[in-house]
Protein backbone atom coordinates (compact mmCIF):
# COMPACT_ATOMS: atom_id res chain seq x y z
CA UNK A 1 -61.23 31.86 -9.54
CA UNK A 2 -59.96 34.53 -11.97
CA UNK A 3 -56.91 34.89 -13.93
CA UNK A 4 -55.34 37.33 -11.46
CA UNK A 5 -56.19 34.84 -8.38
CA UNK A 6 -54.44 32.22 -10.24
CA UNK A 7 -51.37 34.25 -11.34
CA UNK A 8 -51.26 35.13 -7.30
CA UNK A 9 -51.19 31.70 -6.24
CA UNK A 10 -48.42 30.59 -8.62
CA UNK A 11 -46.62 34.16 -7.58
CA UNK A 12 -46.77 32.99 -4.11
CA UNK A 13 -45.96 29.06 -4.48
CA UNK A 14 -42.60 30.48 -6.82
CA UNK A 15 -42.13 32.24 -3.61
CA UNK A 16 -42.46 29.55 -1.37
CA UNK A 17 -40.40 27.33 -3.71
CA UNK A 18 -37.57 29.81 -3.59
CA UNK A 19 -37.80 30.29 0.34
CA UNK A 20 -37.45 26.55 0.59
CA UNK A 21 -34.84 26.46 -1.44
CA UNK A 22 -32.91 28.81 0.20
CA UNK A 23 -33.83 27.76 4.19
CA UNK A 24 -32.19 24.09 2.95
CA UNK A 25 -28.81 25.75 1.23
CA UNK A 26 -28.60 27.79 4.38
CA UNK A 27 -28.94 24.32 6.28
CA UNK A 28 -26.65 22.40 4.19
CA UNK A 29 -23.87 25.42 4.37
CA UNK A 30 -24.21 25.56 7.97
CA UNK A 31 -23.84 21.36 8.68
CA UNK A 32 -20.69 21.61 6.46
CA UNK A 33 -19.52 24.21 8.27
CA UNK A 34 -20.17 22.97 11.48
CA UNK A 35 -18.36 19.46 10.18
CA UNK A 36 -15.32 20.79 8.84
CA UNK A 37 -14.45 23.01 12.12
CA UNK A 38 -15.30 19.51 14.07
CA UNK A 39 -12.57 17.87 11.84
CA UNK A 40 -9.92 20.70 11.99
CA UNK A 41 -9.88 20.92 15.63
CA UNK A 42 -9.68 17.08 16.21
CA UNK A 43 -6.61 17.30 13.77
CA UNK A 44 -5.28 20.10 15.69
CA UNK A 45 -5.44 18.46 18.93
CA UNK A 46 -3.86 15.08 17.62
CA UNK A 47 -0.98 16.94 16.23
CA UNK A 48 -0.71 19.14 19.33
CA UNK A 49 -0.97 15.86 21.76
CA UNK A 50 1.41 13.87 19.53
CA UNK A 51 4.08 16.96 19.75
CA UNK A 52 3.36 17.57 23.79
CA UNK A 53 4.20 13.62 23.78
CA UNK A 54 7.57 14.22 22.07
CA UNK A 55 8.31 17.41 24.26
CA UNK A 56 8.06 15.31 27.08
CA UNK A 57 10.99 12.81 26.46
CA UNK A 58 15.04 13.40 26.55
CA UNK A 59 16.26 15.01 23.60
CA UNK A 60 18.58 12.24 22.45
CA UNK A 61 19.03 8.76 23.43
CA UNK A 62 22.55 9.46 24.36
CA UNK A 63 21.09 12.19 26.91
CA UNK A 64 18.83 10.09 27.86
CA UNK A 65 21.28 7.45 29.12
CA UNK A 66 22.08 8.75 32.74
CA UNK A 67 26.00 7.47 32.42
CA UNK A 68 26.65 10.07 29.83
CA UNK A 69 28.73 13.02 30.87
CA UNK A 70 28.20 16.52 30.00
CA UNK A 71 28.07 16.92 25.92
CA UNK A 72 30.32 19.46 24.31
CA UNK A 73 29.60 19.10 20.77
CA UNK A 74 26.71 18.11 18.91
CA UNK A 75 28.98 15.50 17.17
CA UNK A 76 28.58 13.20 20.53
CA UNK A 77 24.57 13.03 19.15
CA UNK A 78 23.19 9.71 18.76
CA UNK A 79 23.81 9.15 14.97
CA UNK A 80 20.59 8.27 13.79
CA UNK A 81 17.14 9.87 14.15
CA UNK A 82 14.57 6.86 15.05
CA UNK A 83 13.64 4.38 17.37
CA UNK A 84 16.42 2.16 18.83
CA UNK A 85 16.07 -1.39 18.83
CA UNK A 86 13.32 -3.04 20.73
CA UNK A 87 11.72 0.53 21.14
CA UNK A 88 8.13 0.77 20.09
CA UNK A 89 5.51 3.23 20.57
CA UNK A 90 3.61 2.81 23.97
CA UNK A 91 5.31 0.02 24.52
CA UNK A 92 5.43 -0.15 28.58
CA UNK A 93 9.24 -0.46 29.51
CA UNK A 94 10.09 -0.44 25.48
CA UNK A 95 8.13 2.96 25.01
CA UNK A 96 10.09 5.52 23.40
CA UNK A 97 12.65 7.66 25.80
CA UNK A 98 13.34 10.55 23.44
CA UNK A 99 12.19 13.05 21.13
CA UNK A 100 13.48 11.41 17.83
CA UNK A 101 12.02 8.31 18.43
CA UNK A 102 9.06 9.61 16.50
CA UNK A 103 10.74 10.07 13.38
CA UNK A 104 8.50 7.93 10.58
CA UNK A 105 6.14 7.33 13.44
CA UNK A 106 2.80 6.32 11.75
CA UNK A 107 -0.37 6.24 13.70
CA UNK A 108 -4.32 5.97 12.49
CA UNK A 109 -6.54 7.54 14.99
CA UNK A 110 -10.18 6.03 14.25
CA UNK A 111 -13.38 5.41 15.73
CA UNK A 112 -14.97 2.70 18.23
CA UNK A 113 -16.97 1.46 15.36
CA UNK A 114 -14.55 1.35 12.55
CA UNK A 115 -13.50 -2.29 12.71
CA UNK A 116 -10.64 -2.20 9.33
CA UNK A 117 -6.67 -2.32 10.37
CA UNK A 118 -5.33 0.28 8.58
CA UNK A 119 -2.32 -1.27 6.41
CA UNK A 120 1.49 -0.12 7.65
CA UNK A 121 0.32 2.10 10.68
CA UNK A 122 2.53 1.57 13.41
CA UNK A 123 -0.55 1.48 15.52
CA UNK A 124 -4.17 2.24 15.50
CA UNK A 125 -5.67 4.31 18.04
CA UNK A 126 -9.59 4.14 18.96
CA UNK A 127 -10.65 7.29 19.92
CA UNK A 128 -14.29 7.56 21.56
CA UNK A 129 -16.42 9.85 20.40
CA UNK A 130 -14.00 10.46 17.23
CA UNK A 131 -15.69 10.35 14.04
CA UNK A 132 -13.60 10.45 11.50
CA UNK A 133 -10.23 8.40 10.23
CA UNK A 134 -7.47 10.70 11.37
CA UNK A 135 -3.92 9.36 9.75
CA UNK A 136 -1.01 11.13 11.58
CA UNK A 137 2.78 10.57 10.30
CA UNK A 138 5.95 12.31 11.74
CA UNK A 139 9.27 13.46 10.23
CA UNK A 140 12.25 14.09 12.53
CA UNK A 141 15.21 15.77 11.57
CA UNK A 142 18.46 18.07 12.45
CA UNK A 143 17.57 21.87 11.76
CA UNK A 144 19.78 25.06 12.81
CA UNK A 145 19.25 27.88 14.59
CA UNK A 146 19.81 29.94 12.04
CA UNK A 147 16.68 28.30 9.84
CA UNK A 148 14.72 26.35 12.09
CA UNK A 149 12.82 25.47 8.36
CA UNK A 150 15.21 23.39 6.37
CA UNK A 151 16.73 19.97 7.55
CA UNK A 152 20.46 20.06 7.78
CA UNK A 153 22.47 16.78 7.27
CA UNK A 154 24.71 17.37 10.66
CA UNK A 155 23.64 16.94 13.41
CA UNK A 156 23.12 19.79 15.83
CA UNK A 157 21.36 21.06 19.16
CA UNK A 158 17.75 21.71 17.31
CA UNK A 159 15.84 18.89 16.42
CA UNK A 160 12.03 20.08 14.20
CA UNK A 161 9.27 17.15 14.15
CA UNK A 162 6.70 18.07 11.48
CA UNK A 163 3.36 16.46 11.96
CA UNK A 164 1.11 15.86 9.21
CA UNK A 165 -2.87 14.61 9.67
CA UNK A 166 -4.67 13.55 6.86
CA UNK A 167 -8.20 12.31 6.30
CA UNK A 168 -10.78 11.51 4.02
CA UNK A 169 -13.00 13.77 6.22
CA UNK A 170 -10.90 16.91 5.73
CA UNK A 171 -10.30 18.80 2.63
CA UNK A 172 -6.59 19.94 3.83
CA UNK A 173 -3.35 18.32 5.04
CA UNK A 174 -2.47 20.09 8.41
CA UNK A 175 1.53 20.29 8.91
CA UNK A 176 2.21 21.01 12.87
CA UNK A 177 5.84 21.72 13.50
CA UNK A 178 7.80 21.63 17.06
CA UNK A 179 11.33 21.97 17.63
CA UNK A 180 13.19 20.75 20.67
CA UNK A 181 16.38 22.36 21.76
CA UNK A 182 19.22 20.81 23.78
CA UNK A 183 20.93 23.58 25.77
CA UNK A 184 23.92 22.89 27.87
C-alpha cells in the first residue's frame, strides 16, 4: 500500500468518524425532544384535569348550601378561600363541594413504581403509565373583572385558580390559570 492509499483510508475513516458522530447527536437531539414534549403534555393535562375538577363544583360553599337564598352582594361570600372543616380531597362524602376548596391544594402525581411518599403533599396520585414525578400546587383567590390577573383582597364574583406543575423531569414551571364566575 502506498502513501496515497493510506492517506485515503484515514480520509475515509475521519469521514466515517464524523458521520457517526453526527447520526448519534441527531439521535440524542431527537430522544430529548421526543422526552420533553412527553413531559409537557402530561403537565398540561394534569393542570387541565385538576382545573375541569374545580369547574365542576359550586362556586362558593355558601352557594353550595341549597338553604341559601338568592345572593345580592359579593359580601354574603363565604369568608375564606379553602377547604371547610372535615373537607378533604377525594374524600367520598367529605370531598370538596366548591371551587375554592382547592386553594393550597398540593398533590404529587407519580408512577406505579415509585414507592417514596412525597413529604407535605396532600395526596399522592399513581398514575399508570406516567413516568415522571409531576408535583401540582394550587392558589385560589378573589380577582375582578376588570383584571382578571391580580388578586384583590375583597371578595367578589370572579374567583382565578393558578396551577403550577413542577418536576425534576421538566426544565420549566407550567402556570395554568382558570377563573370561575358567579353570575346571578
Amino acid at each position: 500500500m502506498n502513501l496515497a492509499q493510506t492517506m485515503m483510508v484515514i480520509a475515509g475513516l475521519a469521514i466515517l468518524g464524523i458521520l457517526v458522530l453526527n447520526a448519534n447527536r441527531t439521535m440524542f437531539e431527537s430522544n430529548d425532544t421526543q422526552n420533553v414534549s412527553e413531559f409537557g403534555i402530561n403537565a398540561v393535562s394534569l393542570a387541565t384535569s385538576l382545573v375541569e375538577e374545580a369547574n365542576g363544583k359550586m362556586f362558593d360553599e355558601v352557594i353550595a348550601d341549597s338553604t341559601t337564598g338568592e345572593l345580592s352582594v359579593p359580601g354574603e361570600l363565604s369568608v375564606t378561600l379553602g377547604k371547610e372543616a372535615g373537607e378533604a380531597y377525594r374524600a367520598g362524602v367529605n370531598d370538596f363541594n366548591d371551587f375554592d376548596d382547592f386553594n393550597n391544594l398540593f398533590l404529587a402525581y407519580k408512577s406505579p413504581v415509585d414507592s417514596a411518599i412525597v413529604t407535605g403533599a396532600d395526596m399522592d396520585v399513581i398514575v399508570p403509565g406516567i413516568r415522571a414525578l409531576y408535583y401540582v400546587r394550587t392558589r385560589v383567590q378573589y380577582v375582578t373583572e376588570a383584571n382578571l390577573d391580580s388578586a384583590v383582597s375583597f371578595r367578589t364574583w370572579h374567583k382565578r385558580m393558578m396551577v403550577t406543575v413542577t418536576s425534576p423531569a421538566i426544565r420549566d414551571t407550567l402556570r395554568y390559570p382558570s377563573v370561575m364566575s358567579y353570575w346571578n
